[in-house]
N, C-alpha and C. Protein backbone atom coordinates (compact mmCIF):
# COMPACT_ATOMS: atom_id res chain seq x y z
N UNK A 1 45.01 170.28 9.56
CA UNK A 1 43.99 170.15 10.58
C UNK A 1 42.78 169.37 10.05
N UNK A 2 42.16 169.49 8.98
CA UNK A 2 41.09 169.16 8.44
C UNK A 2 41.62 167.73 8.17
N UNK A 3 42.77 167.31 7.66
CA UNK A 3 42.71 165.97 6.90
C UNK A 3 43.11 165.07 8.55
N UNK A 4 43.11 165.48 9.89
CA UNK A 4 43.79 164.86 10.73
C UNK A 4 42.19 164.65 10.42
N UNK A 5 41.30 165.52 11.11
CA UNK A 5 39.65 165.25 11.41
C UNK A 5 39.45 164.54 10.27
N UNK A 6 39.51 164.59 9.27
CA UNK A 6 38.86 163.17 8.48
C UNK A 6 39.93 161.97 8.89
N UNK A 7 40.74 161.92 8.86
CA UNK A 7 41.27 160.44 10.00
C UNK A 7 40.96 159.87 10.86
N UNK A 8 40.78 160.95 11.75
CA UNK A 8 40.06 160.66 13.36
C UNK A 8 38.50 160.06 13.01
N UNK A 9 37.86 160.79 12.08
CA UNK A 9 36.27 160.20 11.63
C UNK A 9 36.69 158.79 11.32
N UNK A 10 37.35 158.77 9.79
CA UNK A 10 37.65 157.65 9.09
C UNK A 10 37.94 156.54 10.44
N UNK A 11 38.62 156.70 11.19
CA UNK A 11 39.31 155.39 12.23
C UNK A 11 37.79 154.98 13.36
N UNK A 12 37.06 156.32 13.15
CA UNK A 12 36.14 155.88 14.25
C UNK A 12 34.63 155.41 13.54
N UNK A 13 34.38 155.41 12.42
CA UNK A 13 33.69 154.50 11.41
C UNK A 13 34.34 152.87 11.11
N UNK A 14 35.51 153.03 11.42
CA UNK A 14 35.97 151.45 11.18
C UNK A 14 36.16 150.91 12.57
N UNK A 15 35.95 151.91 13.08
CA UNK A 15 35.80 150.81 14.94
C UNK A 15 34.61 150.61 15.00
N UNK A 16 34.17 151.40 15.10
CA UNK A 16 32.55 151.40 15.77
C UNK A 16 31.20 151.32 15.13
N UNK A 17 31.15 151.24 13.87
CA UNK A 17 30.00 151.72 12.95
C UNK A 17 29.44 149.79 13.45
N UNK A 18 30.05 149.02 13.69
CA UNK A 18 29.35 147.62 13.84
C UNK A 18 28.70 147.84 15.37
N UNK A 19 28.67 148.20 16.21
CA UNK A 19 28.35 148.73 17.49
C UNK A 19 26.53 149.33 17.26
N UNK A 20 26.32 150.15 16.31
CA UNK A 20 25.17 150.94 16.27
C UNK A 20 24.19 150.22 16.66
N UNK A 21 23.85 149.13 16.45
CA UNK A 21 22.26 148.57 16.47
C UNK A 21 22.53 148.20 17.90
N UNK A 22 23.32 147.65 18.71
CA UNK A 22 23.79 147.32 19.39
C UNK A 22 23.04 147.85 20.29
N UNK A 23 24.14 149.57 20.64
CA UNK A 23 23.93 150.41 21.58
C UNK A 23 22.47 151.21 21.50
N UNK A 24 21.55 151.49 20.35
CA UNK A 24 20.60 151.55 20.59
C UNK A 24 19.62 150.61 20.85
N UNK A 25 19.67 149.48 20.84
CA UNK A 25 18.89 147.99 21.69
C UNK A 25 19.09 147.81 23.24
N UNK A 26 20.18 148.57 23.13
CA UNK A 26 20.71 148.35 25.02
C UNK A 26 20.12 149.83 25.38
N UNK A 27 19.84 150.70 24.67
CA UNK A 27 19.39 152.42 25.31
C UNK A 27 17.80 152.20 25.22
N UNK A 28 16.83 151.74 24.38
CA UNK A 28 15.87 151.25 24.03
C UNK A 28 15.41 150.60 25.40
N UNK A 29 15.87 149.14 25.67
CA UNK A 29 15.28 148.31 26.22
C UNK A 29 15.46 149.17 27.76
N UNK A 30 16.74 149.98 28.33
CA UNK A 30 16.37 150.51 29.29
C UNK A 30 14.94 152.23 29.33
N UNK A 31 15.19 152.34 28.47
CA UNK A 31 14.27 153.54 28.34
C UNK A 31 13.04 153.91 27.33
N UNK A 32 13.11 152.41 26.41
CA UNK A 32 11.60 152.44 26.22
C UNK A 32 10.96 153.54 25.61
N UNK A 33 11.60 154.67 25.16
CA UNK A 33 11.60 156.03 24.69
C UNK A 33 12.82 156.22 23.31
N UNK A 34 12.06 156.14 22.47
CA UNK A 34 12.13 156.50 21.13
C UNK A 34 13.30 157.81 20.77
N UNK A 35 12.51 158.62 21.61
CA UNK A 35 13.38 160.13 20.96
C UNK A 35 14.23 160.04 22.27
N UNK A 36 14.21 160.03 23.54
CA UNK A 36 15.35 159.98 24.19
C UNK A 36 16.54 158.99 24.10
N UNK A 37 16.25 157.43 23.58
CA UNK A 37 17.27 157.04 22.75
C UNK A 37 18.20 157.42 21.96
N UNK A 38 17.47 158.48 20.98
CA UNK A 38 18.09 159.41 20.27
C UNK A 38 18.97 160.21 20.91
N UNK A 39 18.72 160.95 21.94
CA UNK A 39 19.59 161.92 22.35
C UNK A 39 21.02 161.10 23.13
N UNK A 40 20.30 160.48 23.74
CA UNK A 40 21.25 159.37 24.85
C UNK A 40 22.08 158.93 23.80
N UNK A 41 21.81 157.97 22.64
CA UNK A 41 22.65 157.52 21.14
C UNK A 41 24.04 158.66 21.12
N UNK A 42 23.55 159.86 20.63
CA UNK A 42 23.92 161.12 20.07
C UNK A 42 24.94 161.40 21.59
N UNK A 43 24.63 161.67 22.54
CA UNK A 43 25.62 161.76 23.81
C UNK A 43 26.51 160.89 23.95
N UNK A 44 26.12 159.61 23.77
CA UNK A 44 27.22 157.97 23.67
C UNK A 44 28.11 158.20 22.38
N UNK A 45 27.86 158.40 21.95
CA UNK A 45 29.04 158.50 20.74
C UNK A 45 29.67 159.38 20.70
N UNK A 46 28.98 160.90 20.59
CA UNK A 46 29.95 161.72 21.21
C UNK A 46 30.89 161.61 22.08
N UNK A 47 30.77 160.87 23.23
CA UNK A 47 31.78 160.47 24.25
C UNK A 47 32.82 159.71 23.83
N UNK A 48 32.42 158.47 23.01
CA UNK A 48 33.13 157.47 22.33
C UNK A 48 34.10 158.13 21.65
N UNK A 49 33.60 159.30 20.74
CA UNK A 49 34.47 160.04 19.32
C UNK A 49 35.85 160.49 20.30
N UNK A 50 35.32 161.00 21.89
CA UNK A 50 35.97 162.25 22.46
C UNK A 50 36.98 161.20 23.52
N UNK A 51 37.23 160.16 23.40
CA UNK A 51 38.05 159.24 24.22
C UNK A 51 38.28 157.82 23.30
N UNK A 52 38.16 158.24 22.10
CA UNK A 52 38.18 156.31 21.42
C UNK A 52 39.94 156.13 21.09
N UNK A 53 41.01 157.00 21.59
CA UNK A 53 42.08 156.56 21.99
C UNK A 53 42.48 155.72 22.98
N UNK A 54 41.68 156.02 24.53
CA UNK A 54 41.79 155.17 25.46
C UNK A 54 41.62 154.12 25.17
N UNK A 55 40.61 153.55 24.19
CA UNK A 55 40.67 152.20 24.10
C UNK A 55 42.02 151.34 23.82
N UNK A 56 42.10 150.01 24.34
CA UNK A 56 43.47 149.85 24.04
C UNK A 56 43.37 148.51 22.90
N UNK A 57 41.80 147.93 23.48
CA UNK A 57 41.44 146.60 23.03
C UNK A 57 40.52 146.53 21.50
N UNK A 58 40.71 146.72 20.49
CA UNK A 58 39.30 147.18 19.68
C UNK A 58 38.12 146.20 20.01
N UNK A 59 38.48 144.94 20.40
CA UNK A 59 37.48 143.94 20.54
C UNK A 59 37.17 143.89 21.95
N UNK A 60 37.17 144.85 22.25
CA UNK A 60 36.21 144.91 23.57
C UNK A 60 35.33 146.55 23.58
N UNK A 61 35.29 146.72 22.29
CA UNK A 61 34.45 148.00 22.20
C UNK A 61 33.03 148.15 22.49
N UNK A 62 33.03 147.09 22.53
CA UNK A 62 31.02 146.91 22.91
C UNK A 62 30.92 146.91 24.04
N UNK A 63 31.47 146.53 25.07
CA UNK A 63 31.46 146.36 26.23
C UNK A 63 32.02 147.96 27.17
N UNK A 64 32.44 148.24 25.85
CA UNK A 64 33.62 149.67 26.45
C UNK A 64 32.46 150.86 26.14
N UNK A 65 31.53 150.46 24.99
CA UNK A 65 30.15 151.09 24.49
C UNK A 65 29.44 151.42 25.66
N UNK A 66 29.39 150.17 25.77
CA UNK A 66 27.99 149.84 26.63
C UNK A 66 27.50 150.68 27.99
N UNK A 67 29.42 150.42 28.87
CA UNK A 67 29.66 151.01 30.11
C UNK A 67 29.63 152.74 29.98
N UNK A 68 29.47 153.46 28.77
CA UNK A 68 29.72 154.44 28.53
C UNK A 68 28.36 154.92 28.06
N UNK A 69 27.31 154.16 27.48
CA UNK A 69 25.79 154.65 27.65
C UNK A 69 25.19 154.50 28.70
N UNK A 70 25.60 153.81 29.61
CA UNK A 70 25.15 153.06 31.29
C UNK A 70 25.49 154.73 31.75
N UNK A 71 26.53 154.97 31.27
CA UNK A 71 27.04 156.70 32.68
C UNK A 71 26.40 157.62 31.90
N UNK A 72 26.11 157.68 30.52
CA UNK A 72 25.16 158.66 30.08
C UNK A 72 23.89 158.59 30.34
N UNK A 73 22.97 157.77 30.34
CA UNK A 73 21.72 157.18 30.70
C UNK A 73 21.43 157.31 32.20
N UNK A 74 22.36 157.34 32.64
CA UNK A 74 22.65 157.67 34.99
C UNK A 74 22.47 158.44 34.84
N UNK A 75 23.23 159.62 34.17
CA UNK A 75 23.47 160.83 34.82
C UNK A 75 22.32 161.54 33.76
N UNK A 76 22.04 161.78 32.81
CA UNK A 76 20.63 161.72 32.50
C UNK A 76 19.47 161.74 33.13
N UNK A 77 18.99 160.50 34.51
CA UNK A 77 18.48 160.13 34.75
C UNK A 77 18.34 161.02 36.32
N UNK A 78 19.59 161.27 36.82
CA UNK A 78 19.81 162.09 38.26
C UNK A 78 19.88 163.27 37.85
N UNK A 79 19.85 163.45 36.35
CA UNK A 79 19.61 165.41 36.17
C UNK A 79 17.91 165.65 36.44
N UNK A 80 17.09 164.97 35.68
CA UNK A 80 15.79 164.51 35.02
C UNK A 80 14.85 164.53 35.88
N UNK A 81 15.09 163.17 36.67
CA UNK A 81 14.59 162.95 38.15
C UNK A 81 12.74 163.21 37.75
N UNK A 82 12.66 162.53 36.32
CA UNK A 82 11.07 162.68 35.97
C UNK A 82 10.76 161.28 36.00
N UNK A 83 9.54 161.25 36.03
CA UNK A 83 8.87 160.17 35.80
C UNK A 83 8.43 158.74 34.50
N UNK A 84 9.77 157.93 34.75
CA UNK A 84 9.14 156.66 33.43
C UNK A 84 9.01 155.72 33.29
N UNK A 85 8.84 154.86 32.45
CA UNK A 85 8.78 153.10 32.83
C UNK A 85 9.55 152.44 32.09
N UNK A 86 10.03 151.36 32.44
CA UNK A 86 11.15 150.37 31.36
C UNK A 86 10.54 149.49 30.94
N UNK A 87 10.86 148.42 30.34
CA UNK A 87 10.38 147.59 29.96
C UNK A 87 11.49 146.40 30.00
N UNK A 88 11.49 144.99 30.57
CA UNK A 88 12.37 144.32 30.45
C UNK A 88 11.80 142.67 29.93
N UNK A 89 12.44 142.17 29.28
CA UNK A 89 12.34 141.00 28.28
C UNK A 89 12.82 139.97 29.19
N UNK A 90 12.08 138.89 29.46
CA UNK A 90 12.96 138.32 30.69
C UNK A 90 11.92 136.94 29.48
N UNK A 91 12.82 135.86 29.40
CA UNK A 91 12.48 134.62 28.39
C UNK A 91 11.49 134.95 27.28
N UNK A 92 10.52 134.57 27.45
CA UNK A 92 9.56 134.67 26.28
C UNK A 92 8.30 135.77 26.75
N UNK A 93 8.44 136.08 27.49
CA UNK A 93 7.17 137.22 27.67
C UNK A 93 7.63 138.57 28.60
N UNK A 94 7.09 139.63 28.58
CA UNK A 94 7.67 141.33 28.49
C UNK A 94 7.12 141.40 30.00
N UNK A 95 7.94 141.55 31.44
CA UNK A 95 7.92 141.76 32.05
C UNK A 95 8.07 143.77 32.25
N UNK A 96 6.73 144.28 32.79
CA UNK A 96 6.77 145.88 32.93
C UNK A 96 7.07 145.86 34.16
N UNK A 97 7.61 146.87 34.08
CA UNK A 97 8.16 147.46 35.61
C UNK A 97 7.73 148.83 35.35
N UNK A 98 7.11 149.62 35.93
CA UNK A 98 7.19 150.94 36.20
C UNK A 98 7.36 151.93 37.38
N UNK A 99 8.48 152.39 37.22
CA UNK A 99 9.39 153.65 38.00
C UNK A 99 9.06 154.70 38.35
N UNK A 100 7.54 154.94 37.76
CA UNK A 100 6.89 156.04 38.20
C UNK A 100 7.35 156.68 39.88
N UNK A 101 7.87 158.00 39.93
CA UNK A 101 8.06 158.49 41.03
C UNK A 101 9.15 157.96 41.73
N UNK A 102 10.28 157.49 40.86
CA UNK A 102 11.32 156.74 41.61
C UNK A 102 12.60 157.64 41.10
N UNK A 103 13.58 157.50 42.18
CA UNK A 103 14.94 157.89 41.26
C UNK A 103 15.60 157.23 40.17
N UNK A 104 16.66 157.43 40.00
CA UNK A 104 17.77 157.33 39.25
C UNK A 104 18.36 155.48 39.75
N UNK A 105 18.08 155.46 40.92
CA UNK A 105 18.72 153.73 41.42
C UNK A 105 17.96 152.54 40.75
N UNK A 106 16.52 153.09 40.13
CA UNK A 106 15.51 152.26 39.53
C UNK A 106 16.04 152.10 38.42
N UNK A 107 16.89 152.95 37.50
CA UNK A 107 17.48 152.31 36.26
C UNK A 107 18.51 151.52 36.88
N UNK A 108 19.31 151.71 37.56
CA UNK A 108 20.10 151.09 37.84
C UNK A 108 19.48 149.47 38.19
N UNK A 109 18.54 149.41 38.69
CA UNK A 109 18.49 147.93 39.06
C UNK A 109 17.73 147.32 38.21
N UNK A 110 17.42 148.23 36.64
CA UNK A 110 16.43 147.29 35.99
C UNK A 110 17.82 146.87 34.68
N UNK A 111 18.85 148.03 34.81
CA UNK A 111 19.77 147.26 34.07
C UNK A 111 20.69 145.80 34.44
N UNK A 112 20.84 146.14 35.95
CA UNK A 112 21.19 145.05 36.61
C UNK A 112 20.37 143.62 36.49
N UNK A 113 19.10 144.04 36.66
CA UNK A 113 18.09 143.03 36.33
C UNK A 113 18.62 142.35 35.15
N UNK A 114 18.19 142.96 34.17
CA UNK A 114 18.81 142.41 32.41
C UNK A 114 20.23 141.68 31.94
N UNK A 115 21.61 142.23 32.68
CA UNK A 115 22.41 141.45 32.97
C UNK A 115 22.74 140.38 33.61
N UNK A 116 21.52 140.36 34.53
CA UNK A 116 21.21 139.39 35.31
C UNK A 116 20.52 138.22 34.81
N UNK A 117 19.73 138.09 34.14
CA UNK A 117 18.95 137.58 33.29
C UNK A 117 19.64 136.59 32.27
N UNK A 118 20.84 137.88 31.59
CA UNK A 118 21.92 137.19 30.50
C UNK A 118 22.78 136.38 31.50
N UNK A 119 23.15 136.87 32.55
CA UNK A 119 24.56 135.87 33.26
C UNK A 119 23.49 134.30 33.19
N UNK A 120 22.51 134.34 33.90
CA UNK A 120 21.69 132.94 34.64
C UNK A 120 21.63 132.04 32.81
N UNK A 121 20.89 132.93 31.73
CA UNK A 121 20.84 132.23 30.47
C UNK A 121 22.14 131.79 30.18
N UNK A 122 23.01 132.34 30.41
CA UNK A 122 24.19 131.53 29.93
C UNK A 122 25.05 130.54 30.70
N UNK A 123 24.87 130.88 31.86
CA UNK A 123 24.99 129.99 32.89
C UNK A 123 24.64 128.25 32.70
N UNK A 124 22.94 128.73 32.37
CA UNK A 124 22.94 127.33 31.80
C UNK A 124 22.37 126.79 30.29
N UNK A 125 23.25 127.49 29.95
CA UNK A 125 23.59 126.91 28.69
C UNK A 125 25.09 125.73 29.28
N UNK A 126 25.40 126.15 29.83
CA UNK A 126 26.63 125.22 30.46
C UNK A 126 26.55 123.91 31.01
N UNK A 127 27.56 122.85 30.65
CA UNK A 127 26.99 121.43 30.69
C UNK A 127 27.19 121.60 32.81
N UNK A 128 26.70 120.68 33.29
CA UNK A 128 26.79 120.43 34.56
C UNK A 128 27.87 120.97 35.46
N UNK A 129 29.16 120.28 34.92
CA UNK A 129 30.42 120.33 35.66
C UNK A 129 30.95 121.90 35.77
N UNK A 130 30.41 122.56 34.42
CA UNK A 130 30.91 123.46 34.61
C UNK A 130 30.60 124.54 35.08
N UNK A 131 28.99 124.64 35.25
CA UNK A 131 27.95 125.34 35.95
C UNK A 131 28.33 125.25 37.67
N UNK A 132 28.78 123.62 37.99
CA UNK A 132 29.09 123.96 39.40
C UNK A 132 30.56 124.56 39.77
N UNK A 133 31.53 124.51 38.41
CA UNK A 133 32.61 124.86 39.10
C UNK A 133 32.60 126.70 39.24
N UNK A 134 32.14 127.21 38.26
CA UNK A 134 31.57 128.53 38.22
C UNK A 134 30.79 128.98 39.54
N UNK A 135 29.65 127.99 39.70
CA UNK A 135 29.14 128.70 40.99
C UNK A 135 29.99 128.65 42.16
N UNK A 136 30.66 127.41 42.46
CA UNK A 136 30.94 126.87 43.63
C UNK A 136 32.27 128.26 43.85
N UNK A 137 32.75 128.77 42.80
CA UNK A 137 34.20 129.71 42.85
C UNK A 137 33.51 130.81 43.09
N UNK A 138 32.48 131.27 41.88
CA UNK A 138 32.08 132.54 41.90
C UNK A 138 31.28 133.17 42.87
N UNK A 139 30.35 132.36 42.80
CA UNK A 139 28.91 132.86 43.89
C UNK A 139 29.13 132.60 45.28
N UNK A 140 29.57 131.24 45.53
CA UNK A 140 30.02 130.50 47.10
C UNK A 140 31.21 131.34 47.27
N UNK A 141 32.10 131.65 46.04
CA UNK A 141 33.20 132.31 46.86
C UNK A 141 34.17 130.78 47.67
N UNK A 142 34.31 130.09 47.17
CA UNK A 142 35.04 128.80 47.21
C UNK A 142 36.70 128.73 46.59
N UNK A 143 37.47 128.84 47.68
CA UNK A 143 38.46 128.77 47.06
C UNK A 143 39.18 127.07 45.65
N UNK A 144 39.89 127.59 44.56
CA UNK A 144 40.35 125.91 44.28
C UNK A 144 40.60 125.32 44.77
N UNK A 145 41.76 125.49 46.14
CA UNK A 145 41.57 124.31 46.82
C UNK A 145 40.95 123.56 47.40
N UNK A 146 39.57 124.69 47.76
CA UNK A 146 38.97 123.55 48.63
C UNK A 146 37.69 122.88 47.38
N UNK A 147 37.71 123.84 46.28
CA UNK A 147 36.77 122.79 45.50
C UNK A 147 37.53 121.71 45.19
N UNK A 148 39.02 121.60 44.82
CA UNK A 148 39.80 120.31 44.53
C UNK A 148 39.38 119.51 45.82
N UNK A 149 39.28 119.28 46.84
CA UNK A 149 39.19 118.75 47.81
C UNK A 149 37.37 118.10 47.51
N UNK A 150 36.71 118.86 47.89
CA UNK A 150 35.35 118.25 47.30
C UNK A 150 34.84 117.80 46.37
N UNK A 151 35.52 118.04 45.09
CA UNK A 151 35.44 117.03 43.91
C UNK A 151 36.61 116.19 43.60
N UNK A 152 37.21 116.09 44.47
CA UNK A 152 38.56 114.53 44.63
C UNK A 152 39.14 114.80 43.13
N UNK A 153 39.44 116.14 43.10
CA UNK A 153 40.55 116.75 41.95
C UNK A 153 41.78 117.34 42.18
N UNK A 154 42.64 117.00 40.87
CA UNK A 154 44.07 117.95 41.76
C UNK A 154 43.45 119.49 41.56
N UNK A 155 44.45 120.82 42.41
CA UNK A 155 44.07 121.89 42.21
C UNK A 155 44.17 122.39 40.64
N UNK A 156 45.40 121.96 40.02
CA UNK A 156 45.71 122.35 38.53
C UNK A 156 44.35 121.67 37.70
N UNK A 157 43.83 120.73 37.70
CA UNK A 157 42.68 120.20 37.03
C UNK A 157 41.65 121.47 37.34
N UNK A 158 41.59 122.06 38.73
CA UNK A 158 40.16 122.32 39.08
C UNK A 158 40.24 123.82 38.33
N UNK A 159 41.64 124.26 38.38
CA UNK A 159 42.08 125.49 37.75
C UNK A 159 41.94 125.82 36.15
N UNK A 160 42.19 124.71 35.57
CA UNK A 160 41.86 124.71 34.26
C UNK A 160 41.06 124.06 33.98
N UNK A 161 39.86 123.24 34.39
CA UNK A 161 38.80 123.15 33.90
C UNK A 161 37.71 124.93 34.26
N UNK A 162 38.44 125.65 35.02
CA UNK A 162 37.40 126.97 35.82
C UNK A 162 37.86 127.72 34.70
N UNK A 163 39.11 127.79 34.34
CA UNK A 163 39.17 128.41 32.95
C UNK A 163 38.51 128.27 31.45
N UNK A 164 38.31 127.16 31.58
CA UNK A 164 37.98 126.73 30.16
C UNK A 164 36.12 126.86 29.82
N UNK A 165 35.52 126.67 31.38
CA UNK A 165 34.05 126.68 31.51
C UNK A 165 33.83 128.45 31.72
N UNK A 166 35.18 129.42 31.94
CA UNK A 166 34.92 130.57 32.18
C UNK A 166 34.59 131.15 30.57
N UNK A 167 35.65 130.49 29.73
CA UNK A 167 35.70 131.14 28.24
C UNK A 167 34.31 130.91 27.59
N UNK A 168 33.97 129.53 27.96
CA UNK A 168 32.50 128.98 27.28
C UNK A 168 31.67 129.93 27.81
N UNK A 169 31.75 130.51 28.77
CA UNK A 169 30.55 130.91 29.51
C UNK A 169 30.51 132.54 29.11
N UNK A 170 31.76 133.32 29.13
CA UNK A 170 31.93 134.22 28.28
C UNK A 170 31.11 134.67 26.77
N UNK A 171 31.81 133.44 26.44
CA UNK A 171 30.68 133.38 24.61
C UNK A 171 29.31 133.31 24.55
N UNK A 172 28.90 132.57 25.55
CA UNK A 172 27.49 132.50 25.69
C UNK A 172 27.16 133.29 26.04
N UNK A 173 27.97 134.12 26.77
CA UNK A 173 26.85 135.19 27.32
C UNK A 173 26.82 137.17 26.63
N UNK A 174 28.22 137.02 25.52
CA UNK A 174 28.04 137.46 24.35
C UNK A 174 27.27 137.22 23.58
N UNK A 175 26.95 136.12 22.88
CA UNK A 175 26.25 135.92 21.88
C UNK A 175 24.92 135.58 22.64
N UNK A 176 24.35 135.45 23.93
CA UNK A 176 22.71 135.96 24.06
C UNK A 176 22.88 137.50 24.11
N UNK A 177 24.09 138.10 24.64
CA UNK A 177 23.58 139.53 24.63
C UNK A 177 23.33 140.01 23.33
N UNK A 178 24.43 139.46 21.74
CA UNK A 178 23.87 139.99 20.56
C UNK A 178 23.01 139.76 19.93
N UNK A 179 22.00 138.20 20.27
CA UNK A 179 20.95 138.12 20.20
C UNK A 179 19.50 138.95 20.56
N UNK A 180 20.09 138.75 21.57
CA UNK A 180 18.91 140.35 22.34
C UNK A 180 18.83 141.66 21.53
């Protein structure tokens, strides 16, 4: 019994121990609170320890992190139902928001905010062509064919150039989130 639990530790130090700074930068920037980071931290991992079989992908653990301090930090937040303020980083200067007297939907839209923030930065980081084929699919909701039709492309071109500007756009918007 004991040497399974040092396995189960051992396997979940070599997944996750690169994650730490991570998930407290993403608990931080929504809550701005020091010692409740702490607890929220301490609840997120616990969860992680108590399901890190489900994972199937190891390299999508940050993302698998992330969504899993987002439901601790909610439900936290709809027990609590107290009064606080966030703080959000939007380019070069600290946009405050304060939630004073608000529910639980106010985190929700200041995290949304922040993801929001990362999609548009990486967005354009993207050269032209590929910024419109992204929007014109994603946001317009444009099928390939009819963007092949408006940019006088075959559909297979319009298909794999939407792939290839999807992967770029992916990375970018990893590596501003590990920047952050």
């Amino acid at each position: 019994m004991i040497n399974s639990i040092q396995k189960r530790n051992e396997l979940f130090l070599d997944r996750f121990s690169v994650h730490i700074g991570m998930l407290y930068k993403y608990l931080y920037r929504i809550t701005e609170d020091a010692w409740l980071v702490d607890d929220l931290e301490q609840d997120t991992w616990f969860i992680v320890l108590e399901k890190m079989n489900q994972l199937k992908n190891p390299s999508s653990a940050g993302p698998w992190i992330r969504k899993i301090a987002y439901s601790v930090a909610m439900k936290h937040y709809r027990k609590s139902q107290n009064n606080y303020s966030c703080t959000m980083y939007v380019d070069n200067y600290v946009k405050y928001m304060d939630a004073s007297k608000t529910n639980s939907d106010t985190l929700e839209i200041l995290i949304l905010e922040y993801e929001g923030n990362l999609a548009i930065k990486a967005l354009k980081r993207l050269n032209g062509k590929s910024q419109r084929l992204i929007w014109m699919r994603y946001v317009m909701d444009i099928k390939p064919q009819q963007i092949s039709e408006i940019m006088n492309l075959k559909v297979s071109t319009v298909k794999s150039r939407l792939h290839r500007a999807l992967i770029e756009y992916r990375d970018s918007y990893h590596e501003l989130d590990r920047m952050d």
